[in-house]
ModelCIF file with pLDDT and N, C-alpha, C, O atoms, coordinates in Angstrom:
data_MODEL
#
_entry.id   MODEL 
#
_entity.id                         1 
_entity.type                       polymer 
_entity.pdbx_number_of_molecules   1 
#
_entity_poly.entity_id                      1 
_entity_poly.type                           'polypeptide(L)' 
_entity_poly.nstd_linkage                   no 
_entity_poly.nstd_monomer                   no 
_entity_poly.pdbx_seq_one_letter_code       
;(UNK)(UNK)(UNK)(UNK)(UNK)(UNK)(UNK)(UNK)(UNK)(UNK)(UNK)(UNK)(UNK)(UNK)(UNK)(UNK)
(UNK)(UNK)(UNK)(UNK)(UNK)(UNK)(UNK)(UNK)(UNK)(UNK)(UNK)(UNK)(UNK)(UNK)(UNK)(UNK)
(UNK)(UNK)(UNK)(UNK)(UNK)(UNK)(UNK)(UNK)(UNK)(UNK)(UNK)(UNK)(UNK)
;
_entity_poly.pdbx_seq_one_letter_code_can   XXXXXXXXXXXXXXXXXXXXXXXXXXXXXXXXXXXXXXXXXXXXX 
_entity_poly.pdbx_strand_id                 A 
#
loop_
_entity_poly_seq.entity_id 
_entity_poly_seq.num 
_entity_poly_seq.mon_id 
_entity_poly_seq.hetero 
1 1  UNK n 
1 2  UNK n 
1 3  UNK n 
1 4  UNK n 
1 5  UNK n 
1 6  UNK n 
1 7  UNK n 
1 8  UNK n 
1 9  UNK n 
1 10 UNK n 
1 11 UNK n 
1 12 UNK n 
1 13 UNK n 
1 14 UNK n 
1 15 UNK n 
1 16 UNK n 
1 17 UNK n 
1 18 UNK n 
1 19 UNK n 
1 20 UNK n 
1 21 UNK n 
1 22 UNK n 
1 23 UNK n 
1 24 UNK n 
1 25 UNK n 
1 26 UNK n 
1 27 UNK n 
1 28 UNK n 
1 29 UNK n 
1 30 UNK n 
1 31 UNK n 
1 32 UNK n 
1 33 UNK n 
1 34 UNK n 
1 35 UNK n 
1 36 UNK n 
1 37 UNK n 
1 38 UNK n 
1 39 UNK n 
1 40 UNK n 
1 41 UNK n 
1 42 UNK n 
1 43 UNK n 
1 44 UNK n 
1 45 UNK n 
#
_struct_asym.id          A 
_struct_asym.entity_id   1 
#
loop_
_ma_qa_metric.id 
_ma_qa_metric.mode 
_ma_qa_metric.name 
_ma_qa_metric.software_group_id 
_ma_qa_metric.type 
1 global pLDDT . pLDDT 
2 local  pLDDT . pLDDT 
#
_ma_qa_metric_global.metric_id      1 
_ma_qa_metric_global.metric_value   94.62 
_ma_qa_metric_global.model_id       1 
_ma_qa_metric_global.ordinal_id     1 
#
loop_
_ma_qa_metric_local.label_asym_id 
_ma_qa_metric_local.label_comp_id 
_ma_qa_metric_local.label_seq_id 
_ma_qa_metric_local.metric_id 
_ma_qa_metric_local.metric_value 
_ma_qa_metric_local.model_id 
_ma_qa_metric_local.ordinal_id 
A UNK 1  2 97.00 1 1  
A UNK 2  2 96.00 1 2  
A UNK 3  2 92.00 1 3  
A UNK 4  2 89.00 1 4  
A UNK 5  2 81.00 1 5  
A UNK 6  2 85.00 1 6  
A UNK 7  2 89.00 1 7  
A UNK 8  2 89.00 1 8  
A UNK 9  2 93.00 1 9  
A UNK 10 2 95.00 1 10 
A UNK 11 2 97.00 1 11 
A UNK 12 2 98.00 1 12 
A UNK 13 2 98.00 1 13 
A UNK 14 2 98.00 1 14 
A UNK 15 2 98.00 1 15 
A UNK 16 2 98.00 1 16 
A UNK 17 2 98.00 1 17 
A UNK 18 2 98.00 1 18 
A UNK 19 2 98.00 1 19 
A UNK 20 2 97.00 1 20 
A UNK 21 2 98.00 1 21 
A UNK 22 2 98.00 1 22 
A UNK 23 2 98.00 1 23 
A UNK 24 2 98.00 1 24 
A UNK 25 2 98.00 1 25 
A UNK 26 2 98.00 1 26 
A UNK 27 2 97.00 1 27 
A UNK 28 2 95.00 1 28 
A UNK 29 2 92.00 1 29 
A UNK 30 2 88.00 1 30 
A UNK 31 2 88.00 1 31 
A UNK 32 2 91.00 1 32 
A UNK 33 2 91.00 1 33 
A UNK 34 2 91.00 1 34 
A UNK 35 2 92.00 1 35 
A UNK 36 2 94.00 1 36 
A UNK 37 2 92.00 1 37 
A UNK 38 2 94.00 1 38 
A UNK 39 2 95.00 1 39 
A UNK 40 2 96.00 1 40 
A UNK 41 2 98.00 1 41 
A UNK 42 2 98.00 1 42 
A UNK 43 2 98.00 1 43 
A UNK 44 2 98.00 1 44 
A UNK 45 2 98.00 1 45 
#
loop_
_atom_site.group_PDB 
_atom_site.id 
_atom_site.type_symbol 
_atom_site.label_atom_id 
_atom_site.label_alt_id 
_atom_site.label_comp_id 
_atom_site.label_asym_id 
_atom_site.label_entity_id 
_atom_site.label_seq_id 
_atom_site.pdbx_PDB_ins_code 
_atom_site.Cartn_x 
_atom_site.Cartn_y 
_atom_site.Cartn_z 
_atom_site.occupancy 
_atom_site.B_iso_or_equiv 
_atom_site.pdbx_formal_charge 
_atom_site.auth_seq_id 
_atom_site.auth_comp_id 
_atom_site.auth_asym_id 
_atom_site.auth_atom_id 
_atom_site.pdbx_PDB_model_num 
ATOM 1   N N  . UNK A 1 1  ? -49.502 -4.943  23.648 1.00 97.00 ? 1  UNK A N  1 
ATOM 2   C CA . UNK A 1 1  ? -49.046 -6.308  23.440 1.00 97.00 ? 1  UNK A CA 1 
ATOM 3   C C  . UNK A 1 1  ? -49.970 -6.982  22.431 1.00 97.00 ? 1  UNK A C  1 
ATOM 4   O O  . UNK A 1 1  ? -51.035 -6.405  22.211 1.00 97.00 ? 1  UNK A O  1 
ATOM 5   N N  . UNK A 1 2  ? -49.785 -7.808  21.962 1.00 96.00 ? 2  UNK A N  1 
ATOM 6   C CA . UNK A 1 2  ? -50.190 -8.523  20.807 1.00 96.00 ? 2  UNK A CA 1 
ATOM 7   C C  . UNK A 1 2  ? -49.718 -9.630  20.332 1.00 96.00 ? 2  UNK A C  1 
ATOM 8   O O  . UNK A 1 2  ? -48.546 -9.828  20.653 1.00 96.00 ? 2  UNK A O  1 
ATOM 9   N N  . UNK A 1 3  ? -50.367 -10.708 19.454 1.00 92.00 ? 3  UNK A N  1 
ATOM 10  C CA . UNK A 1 3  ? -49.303 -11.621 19.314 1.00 92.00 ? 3  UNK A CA 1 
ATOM 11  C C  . UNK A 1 3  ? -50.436 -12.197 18.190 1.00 92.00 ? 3  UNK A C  1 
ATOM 12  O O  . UNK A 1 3  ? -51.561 -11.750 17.969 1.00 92.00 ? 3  UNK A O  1 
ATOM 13  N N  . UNK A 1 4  ? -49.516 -13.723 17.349 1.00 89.00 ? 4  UNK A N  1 
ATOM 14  C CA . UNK A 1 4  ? -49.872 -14.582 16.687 1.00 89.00 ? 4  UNK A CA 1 
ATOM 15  C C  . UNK A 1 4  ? -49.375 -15.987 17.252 1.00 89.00 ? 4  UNK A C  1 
ATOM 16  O O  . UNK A 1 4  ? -48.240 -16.453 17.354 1.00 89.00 ? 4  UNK A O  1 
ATOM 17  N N  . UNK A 1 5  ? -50.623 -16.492 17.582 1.00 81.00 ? 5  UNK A N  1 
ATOM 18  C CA . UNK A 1 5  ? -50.283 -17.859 18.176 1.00 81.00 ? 5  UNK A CA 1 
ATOM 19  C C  . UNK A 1 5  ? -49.445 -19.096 17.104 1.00 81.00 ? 5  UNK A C  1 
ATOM 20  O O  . UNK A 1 5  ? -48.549 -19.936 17.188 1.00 81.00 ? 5  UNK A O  1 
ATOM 21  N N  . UNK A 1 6  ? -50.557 -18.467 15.948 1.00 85.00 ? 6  UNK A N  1 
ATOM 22  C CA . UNK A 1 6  ? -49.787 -19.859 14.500 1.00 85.00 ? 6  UNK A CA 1 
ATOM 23  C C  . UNK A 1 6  ? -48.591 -19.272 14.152 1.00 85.00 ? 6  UNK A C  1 
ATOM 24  O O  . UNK A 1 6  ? -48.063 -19.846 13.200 1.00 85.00 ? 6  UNK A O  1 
ATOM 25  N N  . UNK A 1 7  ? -47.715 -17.933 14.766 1.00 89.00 ? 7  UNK A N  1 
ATOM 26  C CA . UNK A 1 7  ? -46.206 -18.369 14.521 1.00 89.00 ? 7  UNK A CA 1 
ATOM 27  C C  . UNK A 1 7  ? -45.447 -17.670 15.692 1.00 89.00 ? 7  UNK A C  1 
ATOM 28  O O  . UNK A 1 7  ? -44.740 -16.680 15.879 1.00 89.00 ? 7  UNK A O  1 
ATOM 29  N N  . UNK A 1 8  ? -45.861 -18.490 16.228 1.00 89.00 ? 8  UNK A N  1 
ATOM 30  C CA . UNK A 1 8  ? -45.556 -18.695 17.882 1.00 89.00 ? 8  UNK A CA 1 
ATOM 31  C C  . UNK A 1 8  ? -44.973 -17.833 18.324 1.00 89.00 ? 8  UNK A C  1 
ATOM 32  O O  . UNK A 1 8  ? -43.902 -18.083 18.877 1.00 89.00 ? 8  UNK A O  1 
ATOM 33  N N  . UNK A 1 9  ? -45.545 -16.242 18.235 1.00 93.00 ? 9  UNK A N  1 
ATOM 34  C CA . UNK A 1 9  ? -44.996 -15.268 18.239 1.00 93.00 ? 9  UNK A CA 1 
ATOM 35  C C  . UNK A 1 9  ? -45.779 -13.824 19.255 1.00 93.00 ? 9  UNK A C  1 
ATOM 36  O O  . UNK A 1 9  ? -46.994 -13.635 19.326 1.00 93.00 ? 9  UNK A O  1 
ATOM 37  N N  . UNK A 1 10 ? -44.908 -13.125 19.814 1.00 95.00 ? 10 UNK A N  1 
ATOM 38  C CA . UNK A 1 10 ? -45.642 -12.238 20.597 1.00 95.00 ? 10 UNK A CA 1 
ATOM 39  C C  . UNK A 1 10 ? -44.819 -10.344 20.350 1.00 95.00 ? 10 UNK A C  1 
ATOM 40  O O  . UNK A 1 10 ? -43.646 -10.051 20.579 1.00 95.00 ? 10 UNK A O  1 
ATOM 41  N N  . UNK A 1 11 ? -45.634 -9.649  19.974 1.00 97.00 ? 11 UNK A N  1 
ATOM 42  C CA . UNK A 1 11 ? -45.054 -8.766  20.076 1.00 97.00 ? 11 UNK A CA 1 
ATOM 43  C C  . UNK A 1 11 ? -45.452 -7.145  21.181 1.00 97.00 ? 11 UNK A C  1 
ATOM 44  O O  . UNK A 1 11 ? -46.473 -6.789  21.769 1.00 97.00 ? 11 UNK A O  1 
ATOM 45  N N  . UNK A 1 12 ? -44.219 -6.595  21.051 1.00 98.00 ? 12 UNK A N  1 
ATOM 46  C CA . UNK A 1 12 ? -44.737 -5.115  22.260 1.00 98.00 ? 12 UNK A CA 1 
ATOM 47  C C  . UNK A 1 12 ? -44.334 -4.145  21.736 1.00 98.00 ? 12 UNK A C  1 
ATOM 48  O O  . UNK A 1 12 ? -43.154 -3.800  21.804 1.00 98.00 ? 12 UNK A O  1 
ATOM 49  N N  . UNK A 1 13 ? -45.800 -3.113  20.714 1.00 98.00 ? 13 UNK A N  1 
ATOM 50  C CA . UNK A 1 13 ? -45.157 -1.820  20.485 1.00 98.00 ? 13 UNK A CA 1 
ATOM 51  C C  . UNK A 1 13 ? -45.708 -0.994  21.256 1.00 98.00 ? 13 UNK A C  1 
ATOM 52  O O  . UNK A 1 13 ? -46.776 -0.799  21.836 1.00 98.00 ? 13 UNK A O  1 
ATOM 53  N N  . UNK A 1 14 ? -44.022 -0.260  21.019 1.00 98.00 ? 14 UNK A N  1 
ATOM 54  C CA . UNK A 1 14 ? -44.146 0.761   22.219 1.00 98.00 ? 14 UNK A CA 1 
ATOM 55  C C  . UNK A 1 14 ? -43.781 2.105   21.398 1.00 98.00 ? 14 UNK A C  1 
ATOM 56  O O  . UNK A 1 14 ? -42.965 2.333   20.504 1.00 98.00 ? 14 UNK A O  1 
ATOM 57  N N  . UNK A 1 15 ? -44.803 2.958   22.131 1.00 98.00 ? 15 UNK A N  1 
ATOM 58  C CA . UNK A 1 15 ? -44.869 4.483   21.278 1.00 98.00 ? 15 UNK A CA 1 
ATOM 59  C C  . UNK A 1 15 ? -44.860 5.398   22.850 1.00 98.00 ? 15 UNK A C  1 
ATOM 60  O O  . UNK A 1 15 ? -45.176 5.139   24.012 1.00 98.00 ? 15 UNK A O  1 
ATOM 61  N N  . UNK A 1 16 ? -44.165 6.886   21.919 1.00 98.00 ? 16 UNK A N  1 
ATOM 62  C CA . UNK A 1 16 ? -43.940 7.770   23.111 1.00 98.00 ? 16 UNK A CA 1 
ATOM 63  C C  . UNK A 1 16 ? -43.031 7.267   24.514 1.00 98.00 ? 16 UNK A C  1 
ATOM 64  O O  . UNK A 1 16 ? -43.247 7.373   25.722 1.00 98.00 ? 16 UNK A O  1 
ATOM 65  N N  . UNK A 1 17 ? -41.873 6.648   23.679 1.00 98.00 ? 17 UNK A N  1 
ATOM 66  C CA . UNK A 1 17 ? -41.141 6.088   24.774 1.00 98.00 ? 17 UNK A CA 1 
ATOM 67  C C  . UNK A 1 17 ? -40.265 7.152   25.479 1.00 98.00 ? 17 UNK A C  1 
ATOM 68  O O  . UNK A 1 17 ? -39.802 8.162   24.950 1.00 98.00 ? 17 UNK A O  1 
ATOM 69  N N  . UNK A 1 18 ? -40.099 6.699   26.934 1.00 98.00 ? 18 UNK A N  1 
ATOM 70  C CA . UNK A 1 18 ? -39.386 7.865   27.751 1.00 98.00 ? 18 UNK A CA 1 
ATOM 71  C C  . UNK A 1 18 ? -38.383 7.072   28.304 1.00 98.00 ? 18 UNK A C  1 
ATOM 72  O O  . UNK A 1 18 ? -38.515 5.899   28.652 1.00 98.00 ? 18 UNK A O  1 
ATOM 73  N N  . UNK A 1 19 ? -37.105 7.937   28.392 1.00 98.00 ? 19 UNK A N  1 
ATOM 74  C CA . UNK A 1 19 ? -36.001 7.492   29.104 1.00 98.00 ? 19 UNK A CA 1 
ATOM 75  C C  . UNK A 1 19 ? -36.018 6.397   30.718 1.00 98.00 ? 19 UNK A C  1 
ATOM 76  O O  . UNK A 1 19 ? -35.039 5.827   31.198 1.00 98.00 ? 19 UNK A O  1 
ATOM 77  N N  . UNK A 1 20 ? -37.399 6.385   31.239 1.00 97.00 ? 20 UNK A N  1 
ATOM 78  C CA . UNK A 1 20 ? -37.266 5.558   31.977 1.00 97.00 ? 20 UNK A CA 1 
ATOM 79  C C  . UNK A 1 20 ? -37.968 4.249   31.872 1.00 97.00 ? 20 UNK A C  1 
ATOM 80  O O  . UNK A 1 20 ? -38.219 3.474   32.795 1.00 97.00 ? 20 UNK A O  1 
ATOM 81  N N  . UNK A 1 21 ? -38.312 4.090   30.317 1.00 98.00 ? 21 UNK A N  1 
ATOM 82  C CA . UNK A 1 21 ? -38.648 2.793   29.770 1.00 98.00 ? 21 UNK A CA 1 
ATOM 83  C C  . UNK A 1 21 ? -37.678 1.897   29.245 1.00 98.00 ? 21 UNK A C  1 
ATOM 84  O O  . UNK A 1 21 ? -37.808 0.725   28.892 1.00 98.00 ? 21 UNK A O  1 
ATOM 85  N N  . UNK A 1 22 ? -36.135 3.056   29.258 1.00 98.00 ? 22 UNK A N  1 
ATOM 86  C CA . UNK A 1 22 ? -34.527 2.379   29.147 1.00 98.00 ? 22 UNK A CA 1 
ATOM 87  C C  . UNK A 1 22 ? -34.415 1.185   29.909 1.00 98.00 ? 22 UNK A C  1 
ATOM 88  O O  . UNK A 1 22 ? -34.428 1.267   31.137 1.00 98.00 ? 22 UNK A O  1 
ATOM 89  N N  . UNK A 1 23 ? -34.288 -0.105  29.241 1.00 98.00 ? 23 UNK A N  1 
ATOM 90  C CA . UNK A 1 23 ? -34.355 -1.558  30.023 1.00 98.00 ? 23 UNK A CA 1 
ATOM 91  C C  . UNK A 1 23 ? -34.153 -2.510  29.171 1.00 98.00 ? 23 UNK A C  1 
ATOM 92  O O  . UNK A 1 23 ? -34.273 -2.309  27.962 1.00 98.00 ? 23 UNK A O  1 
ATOM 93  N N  . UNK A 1 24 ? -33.724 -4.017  29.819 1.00 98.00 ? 24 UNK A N  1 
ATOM 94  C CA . UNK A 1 24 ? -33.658 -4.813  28.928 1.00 98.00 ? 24 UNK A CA 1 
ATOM 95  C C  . UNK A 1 24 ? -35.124 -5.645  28.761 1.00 98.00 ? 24 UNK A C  1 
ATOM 96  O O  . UNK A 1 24 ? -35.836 -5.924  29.726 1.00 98.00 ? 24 UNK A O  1 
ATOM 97  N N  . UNK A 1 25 ? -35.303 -5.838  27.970 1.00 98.00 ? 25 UNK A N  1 
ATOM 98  C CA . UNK A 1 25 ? -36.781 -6.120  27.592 1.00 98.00 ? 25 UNK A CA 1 
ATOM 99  C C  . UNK A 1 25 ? -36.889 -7.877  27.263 1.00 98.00 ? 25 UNK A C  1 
ATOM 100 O O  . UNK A 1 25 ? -36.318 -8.153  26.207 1.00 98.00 ? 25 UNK A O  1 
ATOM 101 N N  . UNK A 1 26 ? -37.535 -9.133  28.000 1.00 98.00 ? 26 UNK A N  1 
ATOM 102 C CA . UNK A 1 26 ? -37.496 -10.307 27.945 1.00 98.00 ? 26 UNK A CA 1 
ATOM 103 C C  . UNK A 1 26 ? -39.174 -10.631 27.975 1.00 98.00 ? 26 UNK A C  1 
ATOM 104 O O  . UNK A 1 26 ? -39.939 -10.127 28.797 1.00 98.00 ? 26 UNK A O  1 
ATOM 105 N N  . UNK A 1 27 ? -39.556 -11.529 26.960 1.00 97.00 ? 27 UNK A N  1 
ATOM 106 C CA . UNK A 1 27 ? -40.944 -12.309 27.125 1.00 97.00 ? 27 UNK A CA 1 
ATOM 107 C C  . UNK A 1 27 ? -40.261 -13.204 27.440 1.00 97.00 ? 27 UNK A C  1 
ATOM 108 O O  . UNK A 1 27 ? -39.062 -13.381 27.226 1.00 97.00 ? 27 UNK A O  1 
ATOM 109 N N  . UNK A 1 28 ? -41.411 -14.167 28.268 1.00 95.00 ? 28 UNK A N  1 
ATOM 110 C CA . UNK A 1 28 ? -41.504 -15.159 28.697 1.00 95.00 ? 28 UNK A CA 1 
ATOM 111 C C  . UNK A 1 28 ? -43.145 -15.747 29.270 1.00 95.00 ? 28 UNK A C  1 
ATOM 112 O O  . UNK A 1 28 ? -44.143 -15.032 29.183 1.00 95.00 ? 28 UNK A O  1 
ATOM 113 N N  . UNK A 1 29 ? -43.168 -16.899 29.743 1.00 92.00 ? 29 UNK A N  1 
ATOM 114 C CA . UNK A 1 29 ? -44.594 -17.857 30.197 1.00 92.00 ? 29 UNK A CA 1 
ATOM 115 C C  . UNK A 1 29 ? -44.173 -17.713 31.253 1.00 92.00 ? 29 UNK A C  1 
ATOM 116 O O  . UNK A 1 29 ? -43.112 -17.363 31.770 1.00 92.00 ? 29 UNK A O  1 
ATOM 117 N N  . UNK A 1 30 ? -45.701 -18.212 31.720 1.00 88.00 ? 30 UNK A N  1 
ATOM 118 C CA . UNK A 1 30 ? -45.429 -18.113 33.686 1.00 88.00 ? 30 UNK A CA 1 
ATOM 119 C C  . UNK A 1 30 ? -44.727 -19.662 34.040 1.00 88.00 ? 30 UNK A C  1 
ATOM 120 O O  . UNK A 1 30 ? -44.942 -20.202 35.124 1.00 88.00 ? 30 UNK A O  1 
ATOM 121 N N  . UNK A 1 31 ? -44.111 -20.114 33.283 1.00 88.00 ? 31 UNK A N  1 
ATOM 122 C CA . UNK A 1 31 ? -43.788 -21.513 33.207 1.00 88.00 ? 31 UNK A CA 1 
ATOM 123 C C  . UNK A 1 31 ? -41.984 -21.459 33.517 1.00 88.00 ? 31 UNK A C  1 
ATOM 124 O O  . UNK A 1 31 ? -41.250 -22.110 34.261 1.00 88.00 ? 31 UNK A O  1 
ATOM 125 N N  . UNK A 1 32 ? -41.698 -20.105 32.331 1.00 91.00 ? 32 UNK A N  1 
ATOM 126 C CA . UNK A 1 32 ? -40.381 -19.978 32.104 1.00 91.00 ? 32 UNK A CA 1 
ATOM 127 C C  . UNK A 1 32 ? -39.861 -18.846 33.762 1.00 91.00 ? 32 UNK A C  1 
ATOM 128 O O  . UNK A 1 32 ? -38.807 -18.856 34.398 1.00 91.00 ? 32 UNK A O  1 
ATOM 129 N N  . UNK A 1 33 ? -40.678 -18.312 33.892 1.00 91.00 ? 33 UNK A N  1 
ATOM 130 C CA . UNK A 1 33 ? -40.072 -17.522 34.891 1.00 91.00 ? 33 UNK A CA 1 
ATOM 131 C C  . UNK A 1 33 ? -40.292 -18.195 36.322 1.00 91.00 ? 33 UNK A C  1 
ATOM 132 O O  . UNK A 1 33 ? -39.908 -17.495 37.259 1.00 91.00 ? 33 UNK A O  1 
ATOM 133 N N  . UNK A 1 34 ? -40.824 -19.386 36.640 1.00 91.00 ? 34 UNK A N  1 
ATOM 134 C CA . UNK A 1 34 ? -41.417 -20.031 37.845 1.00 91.00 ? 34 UNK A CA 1 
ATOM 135 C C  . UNK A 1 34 ? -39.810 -20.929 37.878 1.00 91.00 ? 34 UNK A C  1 
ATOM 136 O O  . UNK A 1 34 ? -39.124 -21.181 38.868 1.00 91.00 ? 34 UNK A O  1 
ATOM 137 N N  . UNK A 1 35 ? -39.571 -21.240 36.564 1.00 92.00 ? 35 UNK A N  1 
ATOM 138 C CA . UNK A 1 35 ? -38.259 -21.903 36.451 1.00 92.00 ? 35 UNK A CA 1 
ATOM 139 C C  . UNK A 1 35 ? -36.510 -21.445 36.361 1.00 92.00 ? 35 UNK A C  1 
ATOM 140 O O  . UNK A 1 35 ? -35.364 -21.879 36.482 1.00 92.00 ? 35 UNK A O  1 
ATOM 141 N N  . UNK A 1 36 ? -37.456 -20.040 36.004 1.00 94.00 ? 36 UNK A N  1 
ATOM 142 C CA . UNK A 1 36 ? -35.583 -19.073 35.755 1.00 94.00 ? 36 UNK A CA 1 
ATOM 143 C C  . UNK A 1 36 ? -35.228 -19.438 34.676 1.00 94.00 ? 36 UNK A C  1 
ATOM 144 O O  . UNK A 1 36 ? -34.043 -19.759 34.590 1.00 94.00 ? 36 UNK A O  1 
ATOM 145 N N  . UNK A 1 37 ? -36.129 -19.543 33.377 1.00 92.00 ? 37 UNK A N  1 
ATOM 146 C CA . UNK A 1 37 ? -35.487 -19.644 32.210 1.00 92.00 ? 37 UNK A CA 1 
ATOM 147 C C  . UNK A 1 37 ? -36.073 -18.723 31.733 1.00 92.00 ? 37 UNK A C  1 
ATOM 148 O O  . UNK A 1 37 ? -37.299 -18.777 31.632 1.00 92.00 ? 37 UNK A O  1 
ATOM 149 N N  . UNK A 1 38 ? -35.208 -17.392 31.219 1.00 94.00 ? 38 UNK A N  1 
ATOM 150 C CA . UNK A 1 38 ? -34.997 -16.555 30.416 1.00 94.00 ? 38 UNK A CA 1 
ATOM 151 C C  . UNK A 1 38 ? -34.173 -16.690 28.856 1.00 94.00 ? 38 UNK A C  1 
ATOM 152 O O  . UNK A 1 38 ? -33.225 -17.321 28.388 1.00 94.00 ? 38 UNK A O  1 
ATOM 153 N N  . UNK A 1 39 ? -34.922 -15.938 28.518 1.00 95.00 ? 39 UNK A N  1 
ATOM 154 C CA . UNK A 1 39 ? -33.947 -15.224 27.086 1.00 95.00 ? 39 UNK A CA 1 
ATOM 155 C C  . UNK A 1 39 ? -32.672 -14.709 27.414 1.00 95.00 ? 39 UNK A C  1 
ATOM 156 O O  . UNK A 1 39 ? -32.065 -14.943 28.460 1.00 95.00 ? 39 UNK A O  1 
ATOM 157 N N  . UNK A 1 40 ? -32.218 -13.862 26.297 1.00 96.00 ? 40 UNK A N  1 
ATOM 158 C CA . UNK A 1 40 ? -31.140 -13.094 26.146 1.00 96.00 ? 40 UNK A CA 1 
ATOM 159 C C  . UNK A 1 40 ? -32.290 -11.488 26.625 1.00 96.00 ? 40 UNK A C  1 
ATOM 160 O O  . UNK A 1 40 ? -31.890 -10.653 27.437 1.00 96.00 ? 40 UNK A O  1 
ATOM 161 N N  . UNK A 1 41 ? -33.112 -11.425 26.204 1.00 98.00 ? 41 UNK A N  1 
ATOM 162 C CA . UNK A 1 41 ? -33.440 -9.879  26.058 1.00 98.00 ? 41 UNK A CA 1 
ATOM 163 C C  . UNK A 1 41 ? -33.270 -9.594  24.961 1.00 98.00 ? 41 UNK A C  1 
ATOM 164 O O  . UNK A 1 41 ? -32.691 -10.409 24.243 1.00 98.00 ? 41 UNK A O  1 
ATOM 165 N N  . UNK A 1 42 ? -33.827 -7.997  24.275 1.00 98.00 ? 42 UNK A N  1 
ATOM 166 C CA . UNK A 1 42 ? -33.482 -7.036  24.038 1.00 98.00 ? 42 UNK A CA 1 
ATOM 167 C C  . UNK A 1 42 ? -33.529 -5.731  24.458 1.00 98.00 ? 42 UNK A C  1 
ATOM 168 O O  . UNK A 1 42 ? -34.593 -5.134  24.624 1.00 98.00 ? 42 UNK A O  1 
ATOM 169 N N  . UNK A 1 43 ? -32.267 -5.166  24.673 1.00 98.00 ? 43 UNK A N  1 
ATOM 170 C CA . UNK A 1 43 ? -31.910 -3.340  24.870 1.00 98.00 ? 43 UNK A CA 1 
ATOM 171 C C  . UNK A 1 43 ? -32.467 -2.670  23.970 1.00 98.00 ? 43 UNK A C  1 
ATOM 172 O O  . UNK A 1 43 ? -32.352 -2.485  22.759 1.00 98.00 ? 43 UNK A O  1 
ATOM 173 N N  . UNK A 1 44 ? -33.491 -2.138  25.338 1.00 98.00 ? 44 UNK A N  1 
ATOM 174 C CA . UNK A 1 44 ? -34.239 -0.831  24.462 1.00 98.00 ? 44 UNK A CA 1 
ATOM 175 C C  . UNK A 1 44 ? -33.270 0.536   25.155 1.00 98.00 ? 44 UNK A C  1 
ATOM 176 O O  . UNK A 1 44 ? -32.855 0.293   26.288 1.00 98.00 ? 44 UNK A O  1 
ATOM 177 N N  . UNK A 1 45 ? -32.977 1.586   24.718 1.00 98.00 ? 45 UNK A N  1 
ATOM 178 C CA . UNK A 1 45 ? -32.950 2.881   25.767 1.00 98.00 ? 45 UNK A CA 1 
ATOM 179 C C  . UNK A 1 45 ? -33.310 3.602   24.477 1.00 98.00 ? 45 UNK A C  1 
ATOM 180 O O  . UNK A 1 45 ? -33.482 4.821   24.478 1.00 98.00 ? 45 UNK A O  1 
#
């Protein structure tokens, strides 16, 4: 995980991925999930 705060941005690379890392993939704050506000995701498989 990694990120840049000055463009308000977070990223997750992922290497040596295995079929049971197949998922929908959502960031969020402990703010957004205390509240149930999610993203859309993105589908990794």
């Amino acid at each position: 995980i990694s990120g840049d705060n000055a463009k308000n941005a977070v990223y997750l690379q992922m290497n040596s991925l295995k079929p049971e890392d197949t998922a929908v993939y959502y960031c969020n704050d402990l703010q957004g999930i205390v509240k149930g506000y999610w993203g859309q995701g993105t589908q990794v498989t």
